[in-house]
C-alpha atoms as a PDB file:
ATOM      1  CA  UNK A   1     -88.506  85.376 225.993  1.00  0.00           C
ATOM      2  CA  UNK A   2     -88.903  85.354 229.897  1.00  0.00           C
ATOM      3  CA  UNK A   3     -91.477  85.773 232.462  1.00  0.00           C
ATOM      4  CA  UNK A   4     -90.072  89.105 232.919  1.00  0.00           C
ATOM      5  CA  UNK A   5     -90.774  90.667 229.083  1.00  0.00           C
ATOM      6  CA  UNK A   6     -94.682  90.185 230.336  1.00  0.00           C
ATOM      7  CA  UNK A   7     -94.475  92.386 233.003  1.00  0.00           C
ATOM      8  CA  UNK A   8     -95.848  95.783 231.253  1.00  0.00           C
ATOM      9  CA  UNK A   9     -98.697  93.674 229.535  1.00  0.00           C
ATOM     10  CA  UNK A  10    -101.983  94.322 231.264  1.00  0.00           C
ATOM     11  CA  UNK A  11    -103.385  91.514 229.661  1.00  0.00           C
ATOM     12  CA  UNK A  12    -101.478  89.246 231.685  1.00  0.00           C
ATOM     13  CA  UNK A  13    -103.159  90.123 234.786  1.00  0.00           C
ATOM     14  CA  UNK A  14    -105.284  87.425 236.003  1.00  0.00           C
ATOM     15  CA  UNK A  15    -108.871  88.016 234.700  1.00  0.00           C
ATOM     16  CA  UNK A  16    -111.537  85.964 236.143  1.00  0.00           C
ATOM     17  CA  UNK A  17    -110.147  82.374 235.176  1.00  0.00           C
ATOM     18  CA  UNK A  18    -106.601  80.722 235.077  1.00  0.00           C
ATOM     19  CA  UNK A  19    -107.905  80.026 231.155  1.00  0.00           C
ATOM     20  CA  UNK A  20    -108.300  83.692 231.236  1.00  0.00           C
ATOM     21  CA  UNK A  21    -105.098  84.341 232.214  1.00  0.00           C
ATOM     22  CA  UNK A  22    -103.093  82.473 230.088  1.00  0.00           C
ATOM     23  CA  UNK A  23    -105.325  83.298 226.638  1.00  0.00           C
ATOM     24  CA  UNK A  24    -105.185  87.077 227.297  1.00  0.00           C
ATOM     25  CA  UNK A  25    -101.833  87.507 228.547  1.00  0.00           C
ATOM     26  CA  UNK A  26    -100.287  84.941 225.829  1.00  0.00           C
ATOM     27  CA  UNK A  27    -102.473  87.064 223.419  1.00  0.00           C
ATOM     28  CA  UNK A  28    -101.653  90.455 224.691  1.00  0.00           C
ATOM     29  CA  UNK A  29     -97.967  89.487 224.326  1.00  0.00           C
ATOM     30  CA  UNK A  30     -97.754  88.312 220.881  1.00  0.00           C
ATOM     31  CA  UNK A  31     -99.905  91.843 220.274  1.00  0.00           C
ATOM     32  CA  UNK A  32     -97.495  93.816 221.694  1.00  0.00           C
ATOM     33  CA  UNK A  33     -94.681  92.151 219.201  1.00  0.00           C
ATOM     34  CA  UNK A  34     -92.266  90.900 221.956  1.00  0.00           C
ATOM     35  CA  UNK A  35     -91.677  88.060 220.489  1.00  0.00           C
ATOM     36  CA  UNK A  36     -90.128  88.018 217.070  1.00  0.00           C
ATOM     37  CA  UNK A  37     -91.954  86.196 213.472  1.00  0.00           C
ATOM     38  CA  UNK A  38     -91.456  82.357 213.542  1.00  0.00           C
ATOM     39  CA  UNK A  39     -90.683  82.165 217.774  1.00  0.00           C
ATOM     40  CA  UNK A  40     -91.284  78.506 218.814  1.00  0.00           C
ATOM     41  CA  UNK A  41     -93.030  78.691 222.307  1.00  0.00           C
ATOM     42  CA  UNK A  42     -93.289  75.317 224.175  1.00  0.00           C
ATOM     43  CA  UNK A  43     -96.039  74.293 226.423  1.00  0.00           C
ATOM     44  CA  UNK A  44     -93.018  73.914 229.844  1.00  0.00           C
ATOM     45  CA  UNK A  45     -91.861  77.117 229.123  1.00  0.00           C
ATOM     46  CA  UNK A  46     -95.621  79.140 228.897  1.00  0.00           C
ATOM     47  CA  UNK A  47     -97.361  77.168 232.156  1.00  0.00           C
ATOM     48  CA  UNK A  48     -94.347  78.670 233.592  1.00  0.00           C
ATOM     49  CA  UNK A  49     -94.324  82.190 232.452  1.00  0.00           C
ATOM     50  CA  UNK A  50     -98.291  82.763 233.193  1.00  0.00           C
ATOM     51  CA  UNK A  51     -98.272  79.723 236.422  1.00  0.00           C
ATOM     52  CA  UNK A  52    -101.399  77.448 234.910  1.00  0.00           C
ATOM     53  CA  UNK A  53    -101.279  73.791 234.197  1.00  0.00           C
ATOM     54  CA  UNK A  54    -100.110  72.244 231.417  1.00  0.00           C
ATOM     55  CA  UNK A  55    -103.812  71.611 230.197  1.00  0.00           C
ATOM     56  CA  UNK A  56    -105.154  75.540 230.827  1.00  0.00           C
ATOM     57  CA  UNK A  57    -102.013  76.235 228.887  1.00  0.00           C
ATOM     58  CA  UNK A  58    -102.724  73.545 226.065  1.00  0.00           C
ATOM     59  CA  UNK A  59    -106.574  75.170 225.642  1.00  0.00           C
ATOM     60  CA  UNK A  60    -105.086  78.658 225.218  1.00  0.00           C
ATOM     61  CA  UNK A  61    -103.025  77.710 222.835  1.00  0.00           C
ATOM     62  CA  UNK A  62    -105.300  75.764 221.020  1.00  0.00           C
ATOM     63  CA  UNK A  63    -107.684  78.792 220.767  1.00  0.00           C
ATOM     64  CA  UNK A  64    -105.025  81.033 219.435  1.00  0.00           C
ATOM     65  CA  UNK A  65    -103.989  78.569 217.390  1.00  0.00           C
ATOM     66  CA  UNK A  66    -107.462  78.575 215.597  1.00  0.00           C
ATOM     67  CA  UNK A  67    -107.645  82.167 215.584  1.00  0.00           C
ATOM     68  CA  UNK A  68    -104.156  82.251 213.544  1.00  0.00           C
ATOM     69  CA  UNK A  69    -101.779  83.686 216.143  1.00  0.00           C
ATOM     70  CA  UNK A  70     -99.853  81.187 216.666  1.00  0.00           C
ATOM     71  CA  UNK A  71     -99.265  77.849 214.172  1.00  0.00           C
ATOM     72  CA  UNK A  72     -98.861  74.142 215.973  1.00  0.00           C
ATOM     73  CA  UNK A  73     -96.303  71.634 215.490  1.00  0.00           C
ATOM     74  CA  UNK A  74     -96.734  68.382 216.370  1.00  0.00           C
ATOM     75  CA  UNK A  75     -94.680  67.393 219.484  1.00  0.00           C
ATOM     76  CA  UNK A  76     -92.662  70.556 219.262  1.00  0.00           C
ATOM     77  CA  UNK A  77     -95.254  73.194 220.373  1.00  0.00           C
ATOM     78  CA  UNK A  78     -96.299  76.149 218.784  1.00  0.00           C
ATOM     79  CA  UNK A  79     -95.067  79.084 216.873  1.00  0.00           C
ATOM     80  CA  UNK A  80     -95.503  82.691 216.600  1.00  0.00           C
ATOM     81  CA  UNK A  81     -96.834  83.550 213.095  1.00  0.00           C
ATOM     82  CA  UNK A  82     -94.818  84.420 210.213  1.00  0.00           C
ATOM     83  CA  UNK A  83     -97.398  86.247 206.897  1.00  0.00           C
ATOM     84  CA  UNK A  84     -95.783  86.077 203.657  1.00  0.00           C
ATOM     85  CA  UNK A  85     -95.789  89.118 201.699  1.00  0.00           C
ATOM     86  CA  UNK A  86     -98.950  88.302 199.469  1.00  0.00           C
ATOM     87  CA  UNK A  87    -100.721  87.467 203.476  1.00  0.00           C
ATOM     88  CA  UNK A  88     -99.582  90.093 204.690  1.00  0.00           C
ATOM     89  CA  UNK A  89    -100.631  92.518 201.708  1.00  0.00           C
ATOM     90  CA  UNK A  90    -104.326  90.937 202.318  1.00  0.00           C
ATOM     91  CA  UNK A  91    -104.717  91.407 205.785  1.00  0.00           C
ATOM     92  CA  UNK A  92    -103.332  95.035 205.336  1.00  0.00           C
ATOM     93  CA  UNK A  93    -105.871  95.672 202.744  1.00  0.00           C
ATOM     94  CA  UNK A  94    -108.825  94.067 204.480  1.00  0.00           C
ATOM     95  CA  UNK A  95    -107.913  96.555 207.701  1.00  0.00           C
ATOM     96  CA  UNK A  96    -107.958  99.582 205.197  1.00  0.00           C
ATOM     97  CA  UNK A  97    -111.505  98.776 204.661  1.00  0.00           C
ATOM     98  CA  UNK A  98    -112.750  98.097 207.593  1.00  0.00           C
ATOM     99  CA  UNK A  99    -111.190 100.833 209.911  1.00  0.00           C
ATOM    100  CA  UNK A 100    -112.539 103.029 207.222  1.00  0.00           C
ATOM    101  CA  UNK A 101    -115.949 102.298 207.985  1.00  0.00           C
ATOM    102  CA  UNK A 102    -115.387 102.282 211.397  1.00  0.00           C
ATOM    103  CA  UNK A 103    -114.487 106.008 210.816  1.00  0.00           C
ATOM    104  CA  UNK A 104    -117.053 107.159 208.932  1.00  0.00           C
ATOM    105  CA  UNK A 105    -119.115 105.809 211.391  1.00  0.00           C
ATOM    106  CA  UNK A 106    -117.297 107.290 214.317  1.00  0.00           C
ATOM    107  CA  UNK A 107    -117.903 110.843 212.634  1.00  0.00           C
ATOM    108  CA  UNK A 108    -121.947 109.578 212.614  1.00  0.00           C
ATOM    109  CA  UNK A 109    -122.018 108.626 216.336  1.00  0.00           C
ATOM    110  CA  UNK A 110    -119.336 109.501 217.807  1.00  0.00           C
ATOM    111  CA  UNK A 111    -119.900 111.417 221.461  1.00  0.00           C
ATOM    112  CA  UNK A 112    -118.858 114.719 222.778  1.00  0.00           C
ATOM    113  CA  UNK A 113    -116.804 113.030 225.598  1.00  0.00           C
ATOM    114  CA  UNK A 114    -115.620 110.043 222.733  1.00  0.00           C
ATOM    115  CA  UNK A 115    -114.293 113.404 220.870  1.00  0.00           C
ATOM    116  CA  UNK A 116    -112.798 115.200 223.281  1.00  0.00           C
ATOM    117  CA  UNK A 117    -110.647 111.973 224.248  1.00  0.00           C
ATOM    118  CA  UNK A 118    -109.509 112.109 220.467  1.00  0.00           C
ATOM    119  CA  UNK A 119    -108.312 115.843 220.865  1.00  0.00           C
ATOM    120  CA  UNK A 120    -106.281 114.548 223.922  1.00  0.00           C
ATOM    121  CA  UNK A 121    -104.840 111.552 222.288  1.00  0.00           C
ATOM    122  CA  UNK A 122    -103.535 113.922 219.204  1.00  0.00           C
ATOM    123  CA  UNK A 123    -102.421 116.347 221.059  1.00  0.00           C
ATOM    124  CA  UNK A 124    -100.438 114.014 223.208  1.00  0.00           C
ATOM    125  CA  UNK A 125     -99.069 112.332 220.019  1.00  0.00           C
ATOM    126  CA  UNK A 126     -98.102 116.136 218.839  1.00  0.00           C
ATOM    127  CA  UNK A 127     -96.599 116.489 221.962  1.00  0.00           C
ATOM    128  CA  UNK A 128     -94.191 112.758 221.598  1.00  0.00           C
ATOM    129  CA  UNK A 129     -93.717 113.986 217.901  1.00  0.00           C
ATOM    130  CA  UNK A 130     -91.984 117.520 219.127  1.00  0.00           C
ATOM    131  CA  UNK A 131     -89.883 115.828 221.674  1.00  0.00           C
ATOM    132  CA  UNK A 132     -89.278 112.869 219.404  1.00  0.00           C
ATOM    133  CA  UNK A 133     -90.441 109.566 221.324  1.00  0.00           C
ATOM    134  CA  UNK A 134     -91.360 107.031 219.031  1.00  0.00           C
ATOM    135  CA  UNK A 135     -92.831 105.088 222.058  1.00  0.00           C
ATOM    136  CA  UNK A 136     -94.856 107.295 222.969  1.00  0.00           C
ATOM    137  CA  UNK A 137     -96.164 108.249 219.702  1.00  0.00           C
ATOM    138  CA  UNK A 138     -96.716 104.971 219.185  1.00  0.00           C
ATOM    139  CA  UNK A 139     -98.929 104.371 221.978  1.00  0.00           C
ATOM    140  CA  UNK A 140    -100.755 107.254 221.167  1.00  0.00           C
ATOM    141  CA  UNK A 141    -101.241 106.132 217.650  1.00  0.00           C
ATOM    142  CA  UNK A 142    -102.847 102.628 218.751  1.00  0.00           C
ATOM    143  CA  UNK A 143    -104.863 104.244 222.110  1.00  0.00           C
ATOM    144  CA  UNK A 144    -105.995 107.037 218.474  1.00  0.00           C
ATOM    145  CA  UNK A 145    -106.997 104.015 216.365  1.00  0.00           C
ATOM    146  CA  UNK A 146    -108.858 101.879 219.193  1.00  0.00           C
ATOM    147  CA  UNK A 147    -110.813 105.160 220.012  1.00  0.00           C
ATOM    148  CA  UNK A 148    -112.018 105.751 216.549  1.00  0.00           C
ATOM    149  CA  UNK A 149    -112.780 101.987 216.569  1.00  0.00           C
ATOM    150  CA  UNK A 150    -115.410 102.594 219.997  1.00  0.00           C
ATOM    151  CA  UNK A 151    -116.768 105.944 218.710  1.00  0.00           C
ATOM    152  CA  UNK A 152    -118.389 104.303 215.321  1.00  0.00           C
ATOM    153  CA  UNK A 153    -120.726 101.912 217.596  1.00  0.00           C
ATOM    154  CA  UNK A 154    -120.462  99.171 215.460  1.00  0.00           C
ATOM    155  CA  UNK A 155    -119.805  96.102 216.874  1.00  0.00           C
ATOM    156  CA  UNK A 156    -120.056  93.990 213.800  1.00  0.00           C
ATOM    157  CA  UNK A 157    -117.419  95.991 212.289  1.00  0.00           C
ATOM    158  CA  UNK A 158    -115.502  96.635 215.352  1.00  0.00           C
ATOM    159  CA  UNK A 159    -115.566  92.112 216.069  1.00  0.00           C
ATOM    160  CA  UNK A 160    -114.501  92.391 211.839  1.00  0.00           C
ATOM    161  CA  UNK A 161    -111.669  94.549 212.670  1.00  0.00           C
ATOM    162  CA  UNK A 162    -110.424  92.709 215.666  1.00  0.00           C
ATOM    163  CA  UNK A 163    -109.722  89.030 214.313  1.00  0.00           C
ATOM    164  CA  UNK A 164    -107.462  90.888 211.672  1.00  0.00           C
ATOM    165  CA  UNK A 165    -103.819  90.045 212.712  1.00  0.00           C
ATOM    166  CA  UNK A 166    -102.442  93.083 211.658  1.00  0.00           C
ATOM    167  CA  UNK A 167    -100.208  94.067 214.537  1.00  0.00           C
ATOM    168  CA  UNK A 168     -98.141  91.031 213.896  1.00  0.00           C
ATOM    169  CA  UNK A 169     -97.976  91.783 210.115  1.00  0.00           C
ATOM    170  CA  UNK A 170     -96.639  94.835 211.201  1.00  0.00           C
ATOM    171  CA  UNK A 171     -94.350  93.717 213.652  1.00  0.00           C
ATOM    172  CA  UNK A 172     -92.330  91.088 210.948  1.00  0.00           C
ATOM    173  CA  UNK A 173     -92.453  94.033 208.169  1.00  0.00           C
ATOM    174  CA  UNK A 174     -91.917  96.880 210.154  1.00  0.00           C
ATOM    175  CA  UNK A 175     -88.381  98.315 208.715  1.00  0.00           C
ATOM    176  CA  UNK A 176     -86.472  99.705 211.549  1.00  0.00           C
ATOM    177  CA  UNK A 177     -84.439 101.818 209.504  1.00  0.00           C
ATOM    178  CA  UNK A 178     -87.080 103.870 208.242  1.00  0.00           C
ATOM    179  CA  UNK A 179     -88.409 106.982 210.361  1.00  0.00           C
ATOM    180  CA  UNK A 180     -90.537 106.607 212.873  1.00  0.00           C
ATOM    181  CA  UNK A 181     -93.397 108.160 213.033  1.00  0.00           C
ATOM    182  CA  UNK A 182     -93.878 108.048 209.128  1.00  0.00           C
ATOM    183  CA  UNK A 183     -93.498 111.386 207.499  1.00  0.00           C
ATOM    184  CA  UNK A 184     -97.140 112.640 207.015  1.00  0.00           C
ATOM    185  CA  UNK A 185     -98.600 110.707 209.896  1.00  0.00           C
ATOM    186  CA  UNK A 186     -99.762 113.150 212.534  1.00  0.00           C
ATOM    187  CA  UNK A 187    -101.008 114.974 209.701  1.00  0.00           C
ATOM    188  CA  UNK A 188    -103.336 112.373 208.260  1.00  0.00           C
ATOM    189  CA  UNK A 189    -104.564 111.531 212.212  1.00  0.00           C
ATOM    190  CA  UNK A 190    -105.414 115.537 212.558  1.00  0.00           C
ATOM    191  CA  UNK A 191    -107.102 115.511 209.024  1.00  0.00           C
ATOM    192  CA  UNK A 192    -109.266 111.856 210.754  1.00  0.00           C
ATOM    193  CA  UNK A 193    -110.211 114.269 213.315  1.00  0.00           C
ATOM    194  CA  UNK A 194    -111.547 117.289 211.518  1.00  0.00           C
ATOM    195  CA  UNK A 195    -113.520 115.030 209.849  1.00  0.00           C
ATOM    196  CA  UNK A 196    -114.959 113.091 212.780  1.00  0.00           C
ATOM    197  CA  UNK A 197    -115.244 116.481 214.607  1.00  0.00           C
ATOM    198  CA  UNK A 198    -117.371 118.294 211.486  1.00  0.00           C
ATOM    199  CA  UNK A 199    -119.657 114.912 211.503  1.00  0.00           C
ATOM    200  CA  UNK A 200    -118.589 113.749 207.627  1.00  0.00           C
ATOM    201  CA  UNK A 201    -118.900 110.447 207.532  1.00  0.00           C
ATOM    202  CA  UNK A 202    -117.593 110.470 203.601  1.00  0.00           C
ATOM    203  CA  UNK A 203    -114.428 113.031 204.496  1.00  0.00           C
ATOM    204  CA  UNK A 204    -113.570 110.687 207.693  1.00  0.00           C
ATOM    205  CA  UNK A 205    -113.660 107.343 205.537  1.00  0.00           C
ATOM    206  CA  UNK A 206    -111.311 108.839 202.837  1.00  0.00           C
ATOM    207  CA  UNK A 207    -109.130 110.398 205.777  1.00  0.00           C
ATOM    208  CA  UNK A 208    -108.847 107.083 206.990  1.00  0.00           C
ATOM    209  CA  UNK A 209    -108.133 105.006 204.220  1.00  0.00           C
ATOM    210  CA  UNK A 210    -105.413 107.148 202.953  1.00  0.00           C
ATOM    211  CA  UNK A 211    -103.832 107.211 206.131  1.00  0.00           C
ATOM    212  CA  UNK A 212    -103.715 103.206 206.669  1.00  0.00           C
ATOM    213  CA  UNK A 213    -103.105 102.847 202.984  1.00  0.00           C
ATOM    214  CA  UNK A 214    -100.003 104.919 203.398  1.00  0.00           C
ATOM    215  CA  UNK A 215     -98.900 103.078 206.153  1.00  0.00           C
ATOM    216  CA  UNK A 216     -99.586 100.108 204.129  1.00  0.00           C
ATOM    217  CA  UNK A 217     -97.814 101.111 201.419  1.00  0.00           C
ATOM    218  CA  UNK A 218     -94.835 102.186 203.174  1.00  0.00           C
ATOM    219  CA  UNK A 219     -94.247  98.923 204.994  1.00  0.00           C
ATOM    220  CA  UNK A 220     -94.561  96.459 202.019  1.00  0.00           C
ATOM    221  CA  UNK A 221     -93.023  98.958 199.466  1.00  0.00           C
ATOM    222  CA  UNK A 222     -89.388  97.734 200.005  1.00  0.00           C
ATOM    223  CA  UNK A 223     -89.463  95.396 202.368  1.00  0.00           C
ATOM    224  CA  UNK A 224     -88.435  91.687 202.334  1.00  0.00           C
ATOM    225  CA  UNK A 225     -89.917  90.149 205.388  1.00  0.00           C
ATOM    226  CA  UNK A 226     -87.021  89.199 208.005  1.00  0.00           C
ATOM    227  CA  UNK A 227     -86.443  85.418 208.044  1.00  0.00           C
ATOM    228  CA  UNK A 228     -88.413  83.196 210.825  1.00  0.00           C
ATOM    229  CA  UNK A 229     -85.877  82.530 214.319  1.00  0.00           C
ATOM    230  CA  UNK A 230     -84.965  78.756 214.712  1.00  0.00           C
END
């Protein structure tokens, strides 16, 4: 890990505060899945990489360290988090519930303009599929899931949703041998849409859940989760 690997993360952008700094773009970072399961990050090394003090740094940590980013070790710093499989199956299954009411509500509330920026982030995602960019595709499949997530207009679901650690579940279980995008996935994000688009709320929360179930599925199915770095 450098200074360098942050450079693409807009949440390391100042923002406001030197606290703010460090928490988002320390936050942002492990989000993004950089850094691998089990990382030990040390206090020198992070005032460094974002250029706070040692106590800014120290607070951030501490905060993500509550929040269950990051675990502490006494005199050695922190590390990145590493979910066992029964963790990470719970966490999986707690998102499948959630972002399906968030899409039920989405097809309830959602705006014209909210929908029409859901037609352009599918068809750009058909568009990665066809010329096979994963990266792409995969962006469009998080920018897909964070719009659906704005469109319901619930923020007691949507603040639910967002203290689930999910992206780092899927970043230690992810197999990189399999496919990617799963087989069936653009499919089960156009049949989200239809739903959202024809305003069923009931249609749009079964869409959903089969499609994060699947993906659930799929990444604990056969998959041992790859040992912590030292």
């Amino acid at each position: 890990m450098d200074s360098e690997s942050i450079g693409a993360v807009p949440g390391a952008k100042a923002s406001g505060t030197r606290y703010s700094q460090a928490y988002e773009g320390l936050r942002s970072l492990l989000l993004s899945g950089s850094i691998e399961p089990g990382t030990r990050l040390t206090e020198a090394d992070l005032t460094r990489m974002f250029d706070v003090s040692r106590s800014t740094m120290r607070t951030a940590l501490a905060r993500l360290t509550q929040e269950g980013y990051v675990t502490g070790e006494v005199n050695r710093g922190v590390r990145t988090r590493s979910f066992s499989a029964e963790e990470a199956a719970d966490i999986l299954e707690a998102r499948e519930i959630l972002e399906s009411a968030l899409a039920g509500k989405a097809a309830e509330r959602a705006t014209a303009d909210e929908v029409a920026e859901l037609r352009s982030t599918l068809q750009a995602m058909e568009e990665s599929q066809s010329r096979g960019d994963q990266d792409a595709y995969s962006r469009g499949n998080r920018s897909f899931h964070q719009q659906v997530k704005l469109a319901a207009h619930q923020t007691t679901l949507a603040r639910a949703y967002d203290t689930l650690l999910y992206p780092l579940v899927m970043r230690q279980y992810r197999n990189l041998s399999v496919q990617h995008p799963r087989s069936g996935s653009l499919e089960e994000h156009q049949t989200i849409l239809l739903a959202i688009v024809t305003r069923n709320p009931d249609a749009a929360v079964a869409a959903m859940r089969h499609h994060v179930g699947s993906a659930r599925r799929a990444l604990l199915l056969d998959k041992s989760p790859m040992p912590p770095v030292t």
